[in-house]
Protein backbone atom coordinates (compact mmCIF):
# COMPACT_ATOMS: atom_id res chain seq x y z
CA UNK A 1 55.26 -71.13 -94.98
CA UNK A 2 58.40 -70.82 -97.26
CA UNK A 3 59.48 -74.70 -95.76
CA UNK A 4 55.86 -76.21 -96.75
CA UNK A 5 55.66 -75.21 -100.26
CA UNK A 6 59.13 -76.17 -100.82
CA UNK A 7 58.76 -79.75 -99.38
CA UNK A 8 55.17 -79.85 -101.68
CA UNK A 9 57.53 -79.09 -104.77
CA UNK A 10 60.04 -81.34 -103.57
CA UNK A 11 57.46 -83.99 -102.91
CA UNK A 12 56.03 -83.22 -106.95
CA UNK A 13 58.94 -83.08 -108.33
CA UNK A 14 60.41 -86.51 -106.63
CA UNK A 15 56.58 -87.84 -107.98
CA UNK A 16 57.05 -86.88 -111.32
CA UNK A 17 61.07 -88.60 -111.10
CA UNK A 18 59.27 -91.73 -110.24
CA UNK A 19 56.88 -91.79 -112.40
CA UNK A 20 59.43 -91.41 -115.28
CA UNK A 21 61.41 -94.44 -114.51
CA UNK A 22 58.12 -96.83 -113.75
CA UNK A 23 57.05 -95.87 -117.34
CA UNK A 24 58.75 -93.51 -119.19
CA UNK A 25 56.37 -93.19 -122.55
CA UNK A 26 52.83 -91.66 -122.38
CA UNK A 27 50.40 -91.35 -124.86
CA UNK A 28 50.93 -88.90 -127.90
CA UNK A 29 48.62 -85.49 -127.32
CA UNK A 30 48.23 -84.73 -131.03
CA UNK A 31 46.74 -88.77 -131.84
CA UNK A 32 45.31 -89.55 -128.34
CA UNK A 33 47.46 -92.93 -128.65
CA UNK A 34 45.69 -94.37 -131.99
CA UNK A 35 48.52 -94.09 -133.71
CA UNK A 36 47.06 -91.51 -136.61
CA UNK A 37 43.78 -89.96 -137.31
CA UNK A 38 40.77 -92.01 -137.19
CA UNK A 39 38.83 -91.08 -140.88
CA UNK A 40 35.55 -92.58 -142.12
CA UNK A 41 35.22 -93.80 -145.26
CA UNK A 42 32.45 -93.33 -147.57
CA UNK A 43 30.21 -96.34 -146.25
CA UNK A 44 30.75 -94.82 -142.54
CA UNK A 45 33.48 -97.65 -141.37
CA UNK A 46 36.27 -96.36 -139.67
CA UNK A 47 39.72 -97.09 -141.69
CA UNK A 48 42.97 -95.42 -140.45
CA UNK A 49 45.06 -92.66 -142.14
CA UNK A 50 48.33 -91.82 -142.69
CA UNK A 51 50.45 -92.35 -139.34
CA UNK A 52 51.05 -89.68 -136.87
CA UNK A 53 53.88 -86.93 -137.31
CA UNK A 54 54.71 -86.60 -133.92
CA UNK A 55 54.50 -89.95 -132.58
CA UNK A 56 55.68 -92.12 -136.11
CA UNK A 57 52.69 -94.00 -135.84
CA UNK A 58 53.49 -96.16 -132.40
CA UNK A 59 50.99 -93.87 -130.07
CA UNK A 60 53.55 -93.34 -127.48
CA UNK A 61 56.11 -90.62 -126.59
CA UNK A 62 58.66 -89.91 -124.27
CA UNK A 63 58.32 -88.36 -121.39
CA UNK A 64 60.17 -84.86 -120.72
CA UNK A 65 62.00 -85.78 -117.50
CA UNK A 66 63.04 -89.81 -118.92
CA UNK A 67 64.19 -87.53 -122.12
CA UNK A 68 66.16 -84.74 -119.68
CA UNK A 69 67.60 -87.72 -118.19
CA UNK A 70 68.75 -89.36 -120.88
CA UNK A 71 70.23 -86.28 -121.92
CA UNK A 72 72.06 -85.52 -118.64
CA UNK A 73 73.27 -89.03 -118.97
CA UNK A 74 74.91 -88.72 -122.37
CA UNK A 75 76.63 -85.53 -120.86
CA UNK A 76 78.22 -87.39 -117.60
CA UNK A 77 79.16 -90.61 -120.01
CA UNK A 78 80.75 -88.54 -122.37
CA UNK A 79 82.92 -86.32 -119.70
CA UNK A 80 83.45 -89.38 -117.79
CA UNK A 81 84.99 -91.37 -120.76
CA UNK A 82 88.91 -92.45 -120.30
CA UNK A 83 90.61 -90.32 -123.20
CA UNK A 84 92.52 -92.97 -125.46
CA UNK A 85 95.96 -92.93 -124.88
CA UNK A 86 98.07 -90.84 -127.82
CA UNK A 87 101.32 -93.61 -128.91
């Protein structure tokens, strides 16, 4: 029982790691990928408003596991890094 619902986890988790590095932006929640807030203006056309906070206007953000991996691999390169050599 224990062995099943780890390997289900395992199997999610290795899902979610794949589908991270295929495509590593989504959509932004708060603009539903438009980019801002679709407004009317006062004939009824749509016109576009100031750009979205959380997404800077492009629709797209990054994905929390691409952004924990980029993190984790700022942390190896940097303790990985050859100290210069003190003359």
């Amino acid at each position: 029982m224990l062995t099943a619902s780890a390997l289900l986890l395992l199997a999610a988790l290795a899902g979610y790691a794949l589908l991270c590095a295929a495509s590593p932006f989504g959509t932004c929640r708060k603009c539903q990928g438009l980019g801002g807030k679709v407004v009317l203006d006062r004939k009824g056309r749509p016109k576009r408003s100031k750009p979205c906070r959380r997404c800077k206007g492009h629709g797209k953000r990054l994905r929390v596991g691409r952004r924990l991996h980029n993190h984790g691999r700022v942390i190896h390169r940097a303790g990985t890094r050859p100290t210069p050599l003190k003359r």
